[in-house]
Protein backbone atom coordinates (compact mmCIF):
# COMPACT_ATOMS: atom_id res chain seq x y z
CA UNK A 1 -74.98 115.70 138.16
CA UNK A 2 -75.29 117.02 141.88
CA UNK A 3 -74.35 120.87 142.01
CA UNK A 4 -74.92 121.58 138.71
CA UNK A 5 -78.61 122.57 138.39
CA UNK A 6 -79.99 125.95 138.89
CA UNK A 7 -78.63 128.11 141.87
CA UNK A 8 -80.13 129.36 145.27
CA UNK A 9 -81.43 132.71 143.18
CA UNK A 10 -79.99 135.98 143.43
CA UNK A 11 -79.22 137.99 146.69
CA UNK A 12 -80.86 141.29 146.57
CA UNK A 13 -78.04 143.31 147.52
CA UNK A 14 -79.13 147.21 147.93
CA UNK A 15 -76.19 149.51 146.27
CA UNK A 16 -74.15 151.63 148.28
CA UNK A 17 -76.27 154.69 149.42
CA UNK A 18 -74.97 157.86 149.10
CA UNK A 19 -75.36 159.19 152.71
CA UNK A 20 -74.34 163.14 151.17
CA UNK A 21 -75.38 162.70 147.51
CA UNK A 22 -73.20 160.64 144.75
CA UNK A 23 -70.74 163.52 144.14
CA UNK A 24 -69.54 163.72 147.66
CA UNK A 25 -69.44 160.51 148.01
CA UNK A 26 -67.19 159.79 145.10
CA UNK A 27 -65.13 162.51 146.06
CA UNK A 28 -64.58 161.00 149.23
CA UNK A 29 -63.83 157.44 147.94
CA UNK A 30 -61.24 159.00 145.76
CA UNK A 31 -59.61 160.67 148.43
CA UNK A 32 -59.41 157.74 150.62
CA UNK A 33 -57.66 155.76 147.89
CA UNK A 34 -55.65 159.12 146.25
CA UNK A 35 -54.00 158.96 149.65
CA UNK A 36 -52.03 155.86 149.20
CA UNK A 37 -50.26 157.85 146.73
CA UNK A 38 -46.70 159.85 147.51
CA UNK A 39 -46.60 162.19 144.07
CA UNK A 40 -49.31 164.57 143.04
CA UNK A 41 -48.67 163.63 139.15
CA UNK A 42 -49.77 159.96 140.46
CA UNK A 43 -53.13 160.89 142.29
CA UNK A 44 -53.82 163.20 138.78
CA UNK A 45 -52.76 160.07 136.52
CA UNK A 46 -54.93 157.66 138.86
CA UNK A 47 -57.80 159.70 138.81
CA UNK A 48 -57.69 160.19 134.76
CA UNK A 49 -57.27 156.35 134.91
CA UNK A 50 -60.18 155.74 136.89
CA UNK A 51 -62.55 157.97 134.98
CA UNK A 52 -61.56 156.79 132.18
CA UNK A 53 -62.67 153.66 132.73
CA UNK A 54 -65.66 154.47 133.67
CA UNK A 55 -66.23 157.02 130.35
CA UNK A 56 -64.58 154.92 128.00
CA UNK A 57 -67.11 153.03 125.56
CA UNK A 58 -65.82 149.26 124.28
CA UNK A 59 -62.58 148.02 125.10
CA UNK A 60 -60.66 150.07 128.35
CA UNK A 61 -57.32 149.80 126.67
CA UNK A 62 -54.89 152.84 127.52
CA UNK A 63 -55.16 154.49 123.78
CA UNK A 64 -58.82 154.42 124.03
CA UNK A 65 -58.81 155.85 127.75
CA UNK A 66 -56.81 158.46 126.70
CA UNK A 67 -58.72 159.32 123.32
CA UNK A 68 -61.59 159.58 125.46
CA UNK A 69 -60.46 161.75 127.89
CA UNK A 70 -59.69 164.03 125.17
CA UNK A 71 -55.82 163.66 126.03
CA UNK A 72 -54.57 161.34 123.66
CA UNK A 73 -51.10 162.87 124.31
CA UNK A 74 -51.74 161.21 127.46
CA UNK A 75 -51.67 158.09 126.68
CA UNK A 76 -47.56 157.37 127.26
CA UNK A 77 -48.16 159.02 130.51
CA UNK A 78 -50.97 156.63 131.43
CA UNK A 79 -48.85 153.63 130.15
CA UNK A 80 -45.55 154.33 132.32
CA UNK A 81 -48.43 155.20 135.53
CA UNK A 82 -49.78 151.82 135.16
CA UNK A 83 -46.83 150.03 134.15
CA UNK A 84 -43.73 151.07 135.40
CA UNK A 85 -44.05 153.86 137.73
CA UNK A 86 -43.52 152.94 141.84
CA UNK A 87 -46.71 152.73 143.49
CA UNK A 88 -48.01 150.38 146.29
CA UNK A 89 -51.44 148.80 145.03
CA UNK A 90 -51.56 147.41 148.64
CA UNK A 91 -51.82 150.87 149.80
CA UNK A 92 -54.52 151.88 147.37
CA UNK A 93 -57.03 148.22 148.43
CA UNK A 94 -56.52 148.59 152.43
CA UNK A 95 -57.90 152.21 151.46
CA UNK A 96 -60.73 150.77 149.27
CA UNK A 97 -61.38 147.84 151.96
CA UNK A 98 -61.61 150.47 154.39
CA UNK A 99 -63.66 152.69 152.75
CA UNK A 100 -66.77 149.93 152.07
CA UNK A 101 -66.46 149.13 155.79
CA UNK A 102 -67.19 152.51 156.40
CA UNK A 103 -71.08 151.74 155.87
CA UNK A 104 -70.46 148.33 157.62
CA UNK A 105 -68.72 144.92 158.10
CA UNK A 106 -68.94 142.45 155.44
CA UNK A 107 -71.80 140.28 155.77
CA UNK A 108 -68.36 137.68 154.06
CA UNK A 109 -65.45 137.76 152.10
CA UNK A 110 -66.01 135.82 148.67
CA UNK A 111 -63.27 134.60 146.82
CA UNK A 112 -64.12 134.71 143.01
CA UNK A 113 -62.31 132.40 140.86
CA UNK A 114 -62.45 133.76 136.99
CA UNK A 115 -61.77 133.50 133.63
CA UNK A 116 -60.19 136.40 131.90
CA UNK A 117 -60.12 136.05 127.80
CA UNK A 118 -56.97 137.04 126.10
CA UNK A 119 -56.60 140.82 124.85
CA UNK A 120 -53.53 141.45 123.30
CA UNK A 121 -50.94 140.23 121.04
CA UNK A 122 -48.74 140.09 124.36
CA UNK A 123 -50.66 139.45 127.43
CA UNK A 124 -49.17 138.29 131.30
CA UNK A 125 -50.03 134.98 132.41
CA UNK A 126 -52.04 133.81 129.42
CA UNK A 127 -52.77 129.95 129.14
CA UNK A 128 -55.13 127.27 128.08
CA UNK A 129 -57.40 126.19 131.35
CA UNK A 130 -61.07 125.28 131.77
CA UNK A 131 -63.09 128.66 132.45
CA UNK A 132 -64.71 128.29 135.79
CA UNK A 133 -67.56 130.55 134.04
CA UNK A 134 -68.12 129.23 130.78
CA UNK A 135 -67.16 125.33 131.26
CA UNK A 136 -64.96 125.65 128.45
CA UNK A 137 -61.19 125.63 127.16
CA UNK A 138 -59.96 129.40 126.70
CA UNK A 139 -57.15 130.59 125.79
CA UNK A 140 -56.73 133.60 128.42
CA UNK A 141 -55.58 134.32 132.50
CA UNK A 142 -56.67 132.75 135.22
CA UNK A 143 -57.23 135.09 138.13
CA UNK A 144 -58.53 135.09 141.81
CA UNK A 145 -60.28 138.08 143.37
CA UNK A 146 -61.45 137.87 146.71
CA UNK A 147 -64.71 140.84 147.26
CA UNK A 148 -66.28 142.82 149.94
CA UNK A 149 -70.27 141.57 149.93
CA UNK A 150 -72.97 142.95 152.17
CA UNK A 151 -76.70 143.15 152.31
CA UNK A 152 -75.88 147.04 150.47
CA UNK A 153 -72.75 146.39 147.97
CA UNK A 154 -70.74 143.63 146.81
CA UNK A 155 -67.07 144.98 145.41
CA UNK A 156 -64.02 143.68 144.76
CA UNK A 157 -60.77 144.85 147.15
CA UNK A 158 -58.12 142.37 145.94
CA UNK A 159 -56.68 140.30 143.26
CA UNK A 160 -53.85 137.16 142.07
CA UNK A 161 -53.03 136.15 138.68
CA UNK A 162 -52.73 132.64 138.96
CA UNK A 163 -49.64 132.19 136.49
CA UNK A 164 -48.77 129.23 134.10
CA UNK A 165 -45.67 127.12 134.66
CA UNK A 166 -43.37 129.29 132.46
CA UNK A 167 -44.51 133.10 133.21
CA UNK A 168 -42.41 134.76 130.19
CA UNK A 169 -42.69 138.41 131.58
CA UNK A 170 -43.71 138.00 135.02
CA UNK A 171 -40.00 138.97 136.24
CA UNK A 172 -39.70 141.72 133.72
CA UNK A 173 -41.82 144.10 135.45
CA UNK A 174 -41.17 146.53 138.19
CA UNK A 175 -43.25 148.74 140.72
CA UNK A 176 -45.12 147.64 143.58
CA UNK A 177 -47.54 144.74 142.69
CA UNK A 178 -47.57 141.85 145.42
CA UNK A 179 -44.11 139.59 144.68
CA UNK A 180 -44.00 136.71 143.18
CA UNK A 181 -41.10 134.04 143.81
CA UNK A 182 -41.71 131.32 141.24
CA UNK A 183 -44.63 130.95 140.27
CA UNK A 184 -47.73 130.20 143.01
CA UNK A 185 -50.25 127.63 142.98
CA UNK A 186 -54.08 128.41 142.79
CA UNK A 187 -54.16 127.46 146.86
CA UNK A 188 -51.04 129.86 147.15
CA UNK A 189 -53.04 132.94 145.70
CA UNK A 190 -56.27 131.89 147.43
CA UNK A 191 -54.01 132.12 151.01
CA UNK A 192 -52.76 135.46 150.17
CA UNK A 193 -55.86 136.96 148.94
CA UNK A 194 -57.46 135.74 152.85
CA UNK A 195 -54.56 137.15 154.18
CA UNK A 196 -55.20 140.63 152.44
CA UNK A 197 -58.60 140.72 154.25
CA UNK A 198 -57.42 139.50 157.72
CA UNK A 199 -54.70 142.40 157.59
CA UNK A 200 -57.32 145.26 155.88
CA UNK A 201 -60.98 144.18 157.05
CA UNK A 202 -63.17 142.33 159.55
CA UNK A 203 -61.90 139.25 160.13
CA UNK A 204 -65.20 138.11 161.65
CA UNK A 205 -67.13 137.11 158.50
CA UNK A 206 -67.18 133.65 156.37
CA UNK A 207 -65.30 133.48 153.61
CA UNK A 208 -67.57 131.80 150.77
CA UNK A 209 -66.16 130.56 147.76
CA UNK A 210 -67.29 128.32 144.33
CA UNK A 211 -65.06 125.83 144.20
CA UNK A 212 -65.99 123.70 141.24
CA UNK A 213 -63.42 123.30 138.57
CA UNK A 214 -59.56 122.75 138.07
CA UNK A 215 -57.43 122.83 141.46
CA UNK A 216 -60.70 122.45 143.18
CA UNK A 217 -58.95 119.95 145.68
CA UNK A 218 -55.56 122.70 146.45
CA UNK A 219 -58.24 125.23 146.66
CA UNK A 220 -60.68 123.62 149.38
CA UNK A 221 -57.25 122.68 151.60
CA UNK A 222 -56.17 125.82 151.22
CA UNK A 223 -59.95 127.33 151.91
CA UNK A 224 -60.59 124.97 155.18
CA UNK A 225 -56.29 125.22 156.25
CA UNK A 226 -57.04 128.04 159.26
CA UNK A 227 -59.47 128.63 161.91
CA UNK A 228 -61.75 131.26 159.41
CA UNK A 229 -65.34 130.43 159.29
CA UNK A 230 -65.29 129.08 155.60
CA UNK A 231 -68.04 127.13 153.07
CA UNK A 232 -67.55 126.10 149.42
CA UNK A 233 -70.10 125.24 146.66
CA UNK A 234 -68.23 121.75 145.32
CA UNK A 235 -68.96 119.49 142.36
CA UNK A 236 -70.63 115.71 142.86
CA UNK A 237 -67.20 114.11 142.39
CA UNK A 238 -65.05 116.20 145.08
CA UNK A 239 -63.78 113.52 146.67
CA UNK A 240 -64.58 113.24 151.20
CA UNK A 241 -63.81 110.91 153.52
CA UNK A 242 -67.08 109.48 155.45
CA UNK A 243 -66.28 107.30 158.37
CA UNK A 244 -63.49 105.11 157.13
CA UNK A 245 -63.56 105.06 153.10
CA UNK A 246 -63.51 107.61 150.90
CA UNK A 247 -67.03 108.81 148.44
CA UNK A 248 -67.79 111.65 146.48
CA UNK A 249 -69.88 114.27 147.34
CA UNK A 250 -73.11 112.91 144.85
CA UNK A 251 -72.65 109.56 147.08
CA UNK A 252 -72.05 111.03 150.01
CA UNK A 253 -75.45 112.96 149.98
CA UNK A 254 -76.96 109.46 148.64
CA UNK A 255 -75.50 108.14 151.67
CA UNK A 256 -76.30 110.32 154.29
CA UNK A 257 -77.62 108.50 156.88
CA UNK A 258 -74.58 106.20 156.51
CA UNK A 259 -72.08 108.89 157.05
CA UNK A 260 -73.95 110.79 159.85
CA UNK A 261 -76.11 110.01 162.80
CA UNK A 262 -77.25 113.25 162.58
CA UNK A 263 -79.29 113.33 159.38
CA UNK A 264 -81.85 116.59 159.62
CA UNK A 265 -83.64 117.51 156.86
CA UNK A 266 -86.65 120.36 156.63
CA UNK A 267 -88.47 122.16 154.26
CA UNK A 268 -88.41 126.33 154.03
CA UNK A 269 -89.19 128.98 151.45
CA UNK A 270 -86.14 131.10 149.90
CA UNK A 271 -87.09 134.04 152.13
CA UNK A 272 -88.02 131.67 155.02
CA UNK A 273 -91.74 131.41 154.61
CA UNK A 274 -92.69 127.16 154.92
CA UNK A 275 -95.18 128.44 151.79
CA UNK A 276 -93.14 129.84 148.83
CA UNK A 277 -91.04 127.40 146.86
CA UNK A 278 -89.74 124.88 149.20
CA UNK A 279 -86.19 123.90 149.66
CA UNK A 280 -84.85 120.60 151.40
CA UNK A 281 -81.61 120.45 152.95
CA UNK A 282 -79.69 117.65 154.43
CA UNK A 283 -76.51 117.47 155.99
CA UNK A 284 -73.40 115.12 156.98
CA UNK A 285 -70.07 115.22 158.89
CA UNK A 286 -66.91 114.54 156.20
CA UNK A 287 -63.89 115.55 155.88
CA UNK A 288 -61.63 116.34 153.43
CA UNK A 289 -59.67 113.45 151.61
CA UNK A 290 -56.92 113.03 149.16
CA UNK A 291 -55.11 116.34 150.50
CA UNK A 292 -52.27 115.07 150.88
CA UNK A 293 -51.74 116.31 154.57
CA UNK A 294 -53.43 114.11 157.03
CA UNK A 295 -52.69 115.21 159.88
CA UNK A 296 -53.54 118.15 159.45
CA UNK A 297 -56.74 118.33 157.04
CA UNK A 298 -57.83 114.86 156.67
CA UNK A 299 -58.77 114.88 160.22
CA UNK A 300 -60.98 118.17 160.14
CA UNK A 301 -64.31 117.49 160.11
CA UNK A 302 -66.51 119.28 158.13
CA UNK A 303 -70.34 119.29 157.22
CA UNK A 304 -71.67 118.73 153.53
CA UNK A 305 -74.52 120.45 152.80
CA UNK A 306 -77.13 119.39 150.02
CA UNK A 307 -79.99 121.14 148.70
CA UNK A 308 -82.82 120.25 146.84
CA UNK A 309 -84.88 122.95 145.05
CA UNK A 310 -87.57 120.12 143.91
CA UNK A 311 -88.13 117.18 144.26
CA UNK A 312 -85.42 115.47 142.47
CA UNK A 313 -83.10 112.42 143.77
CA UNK A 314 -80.10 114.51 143.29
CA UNK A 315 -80.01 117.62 145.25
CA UNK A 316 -79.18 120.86 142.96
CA UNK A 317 -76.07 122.51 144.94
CA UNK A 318 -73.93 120.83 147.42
CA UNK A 319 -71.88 122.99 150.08
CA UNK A 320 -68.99 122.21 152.03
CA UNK A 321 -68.10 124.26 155.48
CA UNK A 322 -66.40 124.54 158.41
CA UNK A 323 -69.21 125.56 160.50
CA UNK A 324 -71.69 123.23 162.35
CA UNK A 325 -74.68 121.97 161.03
CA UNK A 326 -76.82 124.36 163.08
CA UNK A 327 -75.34 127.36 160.50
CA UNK A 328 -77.14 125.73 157.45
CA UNK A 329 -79.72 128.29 157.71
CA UNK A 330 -77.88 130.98 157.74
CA UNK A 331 -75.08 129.85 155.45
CA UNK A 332 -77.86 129.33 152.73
CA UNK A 333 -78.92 133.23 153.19
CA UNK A 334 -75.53 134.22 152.64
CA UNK A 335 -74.57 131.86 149.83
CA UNK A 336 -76.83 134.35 147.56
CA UNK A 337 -74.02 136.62 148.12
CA UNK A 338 -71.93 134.27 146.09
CA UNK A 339 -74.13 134.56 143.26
CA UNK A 340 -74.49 138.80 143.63
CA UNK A 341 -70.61 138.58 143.44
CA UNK A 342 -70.91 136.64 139.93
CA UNK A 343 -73.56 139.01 138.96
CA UNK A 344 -71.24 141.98 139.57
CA UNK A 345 -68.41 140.30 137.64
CA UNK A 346 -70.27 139.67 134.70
CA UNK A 347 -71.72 143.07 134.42
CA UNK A 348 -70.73 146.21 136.45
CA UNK A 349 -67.24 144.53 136.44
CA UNK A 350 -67.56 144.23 132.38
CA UNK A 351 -68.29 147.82 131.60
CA UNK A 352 -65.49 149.42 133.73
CA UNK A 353 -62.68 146.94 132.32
CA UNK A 354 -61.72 144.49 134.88
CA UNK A 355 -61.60 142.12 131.82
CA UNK A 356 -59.88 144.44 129.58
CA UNK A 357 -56.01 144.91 130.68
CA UNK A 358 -53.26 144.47 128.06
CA UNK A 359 -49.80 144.42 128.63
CA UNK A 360 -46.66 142.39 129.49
CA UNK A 361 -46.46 143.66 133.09
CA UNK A 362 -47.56 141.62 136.01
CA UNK A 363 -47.61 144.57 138.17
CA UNK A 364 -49.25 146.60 135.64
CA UNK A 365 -51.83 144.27 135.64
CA UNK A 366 -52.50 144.25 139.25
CA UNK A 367 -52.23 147.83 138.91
CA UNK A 368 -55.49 147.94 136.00
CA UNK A 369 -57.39 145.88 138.36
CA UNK A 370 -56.80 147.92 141.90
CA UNK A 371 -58.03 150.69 139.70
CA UNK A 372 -60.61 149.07 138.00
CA UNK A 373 -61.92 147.84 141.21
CA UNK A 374 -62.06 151.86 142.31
CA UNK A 375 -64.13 152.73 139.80
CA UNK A 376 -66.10 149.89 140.31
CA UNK A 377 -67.34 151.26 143.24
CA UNK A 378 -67.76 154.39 141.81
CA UNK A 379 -70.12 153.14 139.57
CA UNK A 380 -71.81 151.58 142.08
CA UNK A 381 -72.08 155.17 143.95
CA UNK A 382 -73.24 156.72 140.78
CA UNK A 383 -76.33 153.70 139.89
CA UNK A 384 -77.16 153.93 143.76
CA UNK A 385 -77.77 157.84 143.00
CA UNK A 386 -80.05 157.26 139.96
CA UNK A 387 -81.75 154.55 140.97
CA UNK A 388 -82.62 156.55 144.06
CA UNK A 389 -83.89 159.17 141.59
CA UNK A 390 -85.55 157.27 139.92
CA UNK A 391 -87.86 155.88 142.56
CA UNK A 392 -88.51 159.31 143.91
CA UNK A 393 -86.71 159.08 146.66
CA UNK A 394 -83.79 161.61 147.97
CA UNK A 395 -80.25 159.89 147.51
């Protein structure tokens, strides 16, 4: 089926350099997020946190964090910190936002749907749902994250639970966590995680998203809804609106010419040579259909973009954007970001427990994950320094 065959390839995204060695530079990240903290027993308790994900072999729960640490009378401490105690997590991502930006804009903003399995007996916002990772039924949380990416790092800065229809514990916590009234729709997280970025970072960049799977429909409105340069990797079945009846996406790129005067199609290499493994690309003015809004997003037009890493009849990805048709080129160089993002969720992300919260809290959670996300970059700080080393170079 169209977008479902092998991806554009990797980006080869450098690490964050460590302009004054790893140490300083970690120092200096903690600082910047320590800051958004009022109490000195909350900057200790987030730093323990943070280091202890990052030390901790196997699961990151708060009994082994604190066993590692060599504290294990800790461990209430660290509970209540994460839990219950008042702190802004707002606070603590503007500083994190605003410490990648330090070494320069975001190259875009990509908003990571995942999968999160289920780690507890009693875990927030657990449900049955098709993982957009695995293509399965899980039992587990549905979250959004939305990540700093650039040519040197790709990060994550903020994050939404997407929440069943009957959250049992979602009112029962306190602390600072983003409110929730009710519970919010996939499209309602994805609009709040945009806004986060548009308040914190450069508002300049695309936002790039994969939007294959449940809600993908909510998710593209809610993508395509302002004036943000925006493009989506979409299923052959999302359905568009070509002149005046409605196709999917497969039989829209079947039907190019049909849809669009202004077929183009070329051949290039991956790193832009016209020698090394030749990709086609077509494109078409749609729009969005079945929204439910016409006014307001039927009428947008947008370009579908197909690609075709051999010669095939079906092209292997199809991309939907905002931007004209004359961006193709460069929205294909930066779609490898999307793929460096689920790189760095599947790994990096892994071993320092963005996967690994349990608890009834819904602000605890967010909580976990603002400092998981901190000592993500850490890490990446740290494997920038050795892998520095390691070539023989000075970090």
């Amino acid at each position: 089926m169209a977008g479902e065959t092998a991806p554009l390839g990797p980006a080869r995204v450098c690490r964050l350099p460590p302009p004054g060695g790893a140490e300083e530079r970690v120092t200096e990240l903690c600082t910047a997020l320590l800051s958004g903290f009022q109490r000195y027993e909350q900057r200790i308790r987030a730093r323990q946190y943070m280091d202890g994900l990052l030390r901790t072999q196997g699961r990151k729960s708060i009994a082994n964090i604190a066993t590692t640490l060599g504290a294990p009378g800790d461990e209430h401490r660290l509970r209540h910190f994460v839990s219950r105690s008042h702190w802004a997590v707002e606070t603590v991502r503007q500083a994190l936002t605003a410490f990648l930006e330090e070494s320069g804009p975001a190259s875009a903003w990509v908003a990571l749907p995942v999968s999160i399995p289920k780690g507890g007996e009693h875990t927030v916002g657990v449900s049955r749902h098709l993982s957009p990772d695995r293509s399965r039924v899980v039992n587990g949380q549905r979250a959004l994250g939305v990540w700093y990416a650039s040519e040197r790092v790709v990060a994550p800065v903020s994050w939404r639970l997407e929440l069943s229809d009957d959250p049992p514990t979602a009112g029962r916590s306190t602390g600072g966590g983003p409110a929730q009234e009710g519970v919010p729709a996939p499209q309602d997280c994805l609009r709040e995680l945009l806004d986060d970025v548009r308040r914190w970072g450069t508002p300049g960049p695309p936002v790039l998203m994969d939007g294959r799977g449940e809600d993908e429909s909510g998710r593209l409105a809610a993508l395509f809804a302002g004036q943000v340069p925006a493009a989506a990797r979409i299923n052959g079945w999302t359905p568009l609106a070509g002149g005046h009846r409605t196709v999917h996406g497969r039989q829209a790129v079947a039907a190019l010419d049909a849809l669009s005067p202004t077929l183009r199609t070329h051949r290039r290499g991956r790193d832009g040579s016209p020698d090394r493994r030749p990709v086609a690309t077509a494109t078409a003015t749609v729009r969005l259909a079945g929204t439910g809004n016409r006014s307001r997003q039927e009428n947008r037009r947008l370009t579908l973009l197909g690609v075709w890493h051999e010669a095939r009849r079906e092209p292997g990805e199809l991309w939907l954007t905002n931007m004209d048709e004359s961006a193709a080129d460069s929205l294909l160089s930066s779609a490898r970001l999307l793929h460096a993002v689920g790189d760095g969720w599947r790994t990096r992300g892994a071993a320092v427990g963005l996967r690994d919260y349990e608890g009834r809290s819904l602000h605890g959670w967010h909580r976990h994950m603002t400092l998981a996300s901190g000592a993500y970059v850490m890490s990446a700080i740290s494997s920038s320094s050795d892998q520095a080393r390691s070539s023989g170079r000075s970090p």
